[in-house]
Protein backbone atom coordinates (compact mmCIF):
# COMPACT_ATOMS: atom_id res chain seq x y z
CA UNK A 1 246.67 221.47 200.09
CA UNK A 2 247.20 223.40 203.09
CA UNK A 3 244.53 224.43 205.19
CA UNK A 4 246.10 225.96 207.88
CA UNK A 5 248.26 228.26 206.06
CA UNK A 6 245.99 231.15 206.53
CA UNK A 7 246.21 231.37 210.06
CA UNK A 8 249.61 232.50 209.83
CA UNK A 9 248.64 235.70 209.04
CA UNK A 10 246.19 235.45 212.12
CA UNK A 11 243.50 235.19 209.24
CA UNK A 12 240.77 231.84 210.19
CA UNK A 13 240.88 229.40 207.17
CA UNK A 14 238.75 230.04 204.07
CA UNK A 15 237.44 226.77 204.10
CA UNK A 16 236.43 227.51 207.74
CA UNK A 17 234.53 230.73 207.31
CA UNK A 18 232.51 228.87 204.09
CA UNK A 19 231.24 225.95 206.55
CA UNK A 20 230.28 228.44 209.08
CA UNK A 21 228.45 230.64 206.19
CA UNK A 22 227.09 227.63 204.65
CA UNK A 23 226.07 226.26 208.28
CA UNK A 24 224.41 228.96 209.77
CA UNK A 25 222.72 230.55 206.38
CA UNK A 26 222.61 227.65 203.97
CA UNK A 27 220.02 229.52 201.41
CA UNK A 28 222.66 232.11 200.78
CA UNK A 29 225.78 230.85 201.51
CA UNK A 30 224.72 227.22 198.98
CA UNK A 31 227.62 228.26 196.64
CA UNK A 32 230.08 227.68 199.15
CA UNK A 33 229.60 224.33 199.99
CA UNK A 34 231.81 222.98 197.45
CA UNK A 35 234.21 219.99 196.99
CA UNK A 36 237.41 222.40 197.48
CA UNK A 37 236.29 223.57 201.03
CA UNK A 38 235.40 219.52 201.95
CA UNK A 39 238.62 218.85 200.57
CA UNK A 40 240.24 221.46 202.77
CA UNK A 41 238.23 220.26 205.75
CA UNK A 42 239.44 216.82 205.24
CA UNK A 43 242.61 217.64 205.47
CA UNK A 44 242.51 219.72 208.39
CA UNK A 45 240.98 217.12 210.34
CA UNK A 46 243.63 214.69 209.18
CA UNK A 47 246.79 216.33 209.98
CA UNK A 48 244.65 217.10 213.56
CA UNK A 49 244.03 213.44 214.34
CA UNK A 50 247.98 212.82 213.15
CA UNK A 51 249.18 215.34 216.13
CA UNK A 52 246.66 213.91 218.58
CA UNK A 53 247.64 210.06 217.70
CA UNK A 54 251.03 211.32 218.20
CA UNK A 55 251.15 212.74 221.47
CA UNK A 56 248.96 210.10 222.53
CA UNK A 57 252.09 207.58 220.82
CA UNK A 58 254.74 209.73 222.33
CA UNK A 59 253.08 209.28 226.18
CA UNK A 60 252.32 205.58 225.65
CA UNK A 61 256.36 205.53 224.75
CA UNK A 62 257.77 208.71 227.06
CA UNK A 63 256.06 205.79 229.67
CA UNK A 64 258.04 202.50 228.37
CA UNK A 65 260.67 204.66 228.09
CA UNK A 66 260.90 205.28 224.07
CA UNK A 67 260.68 208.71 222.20
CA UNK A 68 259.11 209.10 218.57
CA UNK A 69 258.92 212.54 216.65
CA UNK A 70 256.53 213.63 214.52
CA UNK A 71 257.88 212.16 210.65
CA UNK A 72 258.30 209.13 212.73
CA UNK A 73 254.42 208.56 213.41
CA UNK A 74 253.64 209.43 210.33
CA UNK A 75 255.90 207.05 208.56
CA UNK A 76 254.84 204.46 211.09
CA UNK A 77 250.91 206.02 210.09
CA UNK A 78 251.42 205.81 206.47
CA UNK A 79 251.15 202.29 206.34
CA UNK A 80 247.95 202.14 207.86
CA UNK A 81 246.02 204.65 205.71
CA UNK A 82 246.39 203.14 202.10
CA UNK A 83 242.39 203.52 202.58
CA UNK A 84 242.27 207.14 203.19
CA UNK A 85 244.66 208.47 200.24
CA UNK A 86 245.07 212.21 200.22
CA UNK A 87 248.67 212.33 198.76
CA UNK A 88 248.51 216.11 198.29
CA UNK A 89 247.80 216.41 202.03
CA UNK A 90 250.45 213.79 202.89
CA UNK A 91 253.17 215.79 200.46
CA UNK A 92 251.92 218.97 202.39
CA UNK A 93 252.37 217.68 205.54
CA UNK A 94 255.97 216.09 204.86
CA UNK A 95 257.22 219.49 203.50
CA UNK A 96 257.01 221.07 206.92
């Protein structure tokens, strides 16, 4: 699962162009609002909230005078989300 893929062909997300269909003209657009495009939501907003939590990490440490990259917080993140289990998303994440 990778939902930003699209954009590097300067193309917005399918997933993104469903929930605006399905948001702004529901009646027609009901077909769209499937588990795929959630799915591909999800994800989105996870690997978002893993870059902001890790600039947010990496000025709490730039300030005690640590540095952390990017596999770093996740690894250190990992741990933490046992609740929230998307491995394809994790697997997606980890290959770039």
């Amino acid at each position: 699962m990778t939902p930003f893929s699209e954009w590097k062909q300067s193309s917005t997300p399918t997933w993104w162009k469903k929930h605006n269909g399905v948001k702004h003209n529901r009646n027609v657009n009901f077909k769209d609002a499937n588990l795929g495009n959630v799915l591909n939501a999800f994800a989105a907003l996870y690997l978002l909230n893993l870059y902001y939590y890790q600039e947010r990490r990496c000025i709490e440490l730039q300030e005690q005078g640590f540095s952390e990259s990017l596999e770093e917080t996740a690894a250190s993140l990992k741990s933490r989300l046992d609740v929230l289990r998307i491995d394809s998303v994790w697997l997606s994440f980890m290959e770039r």
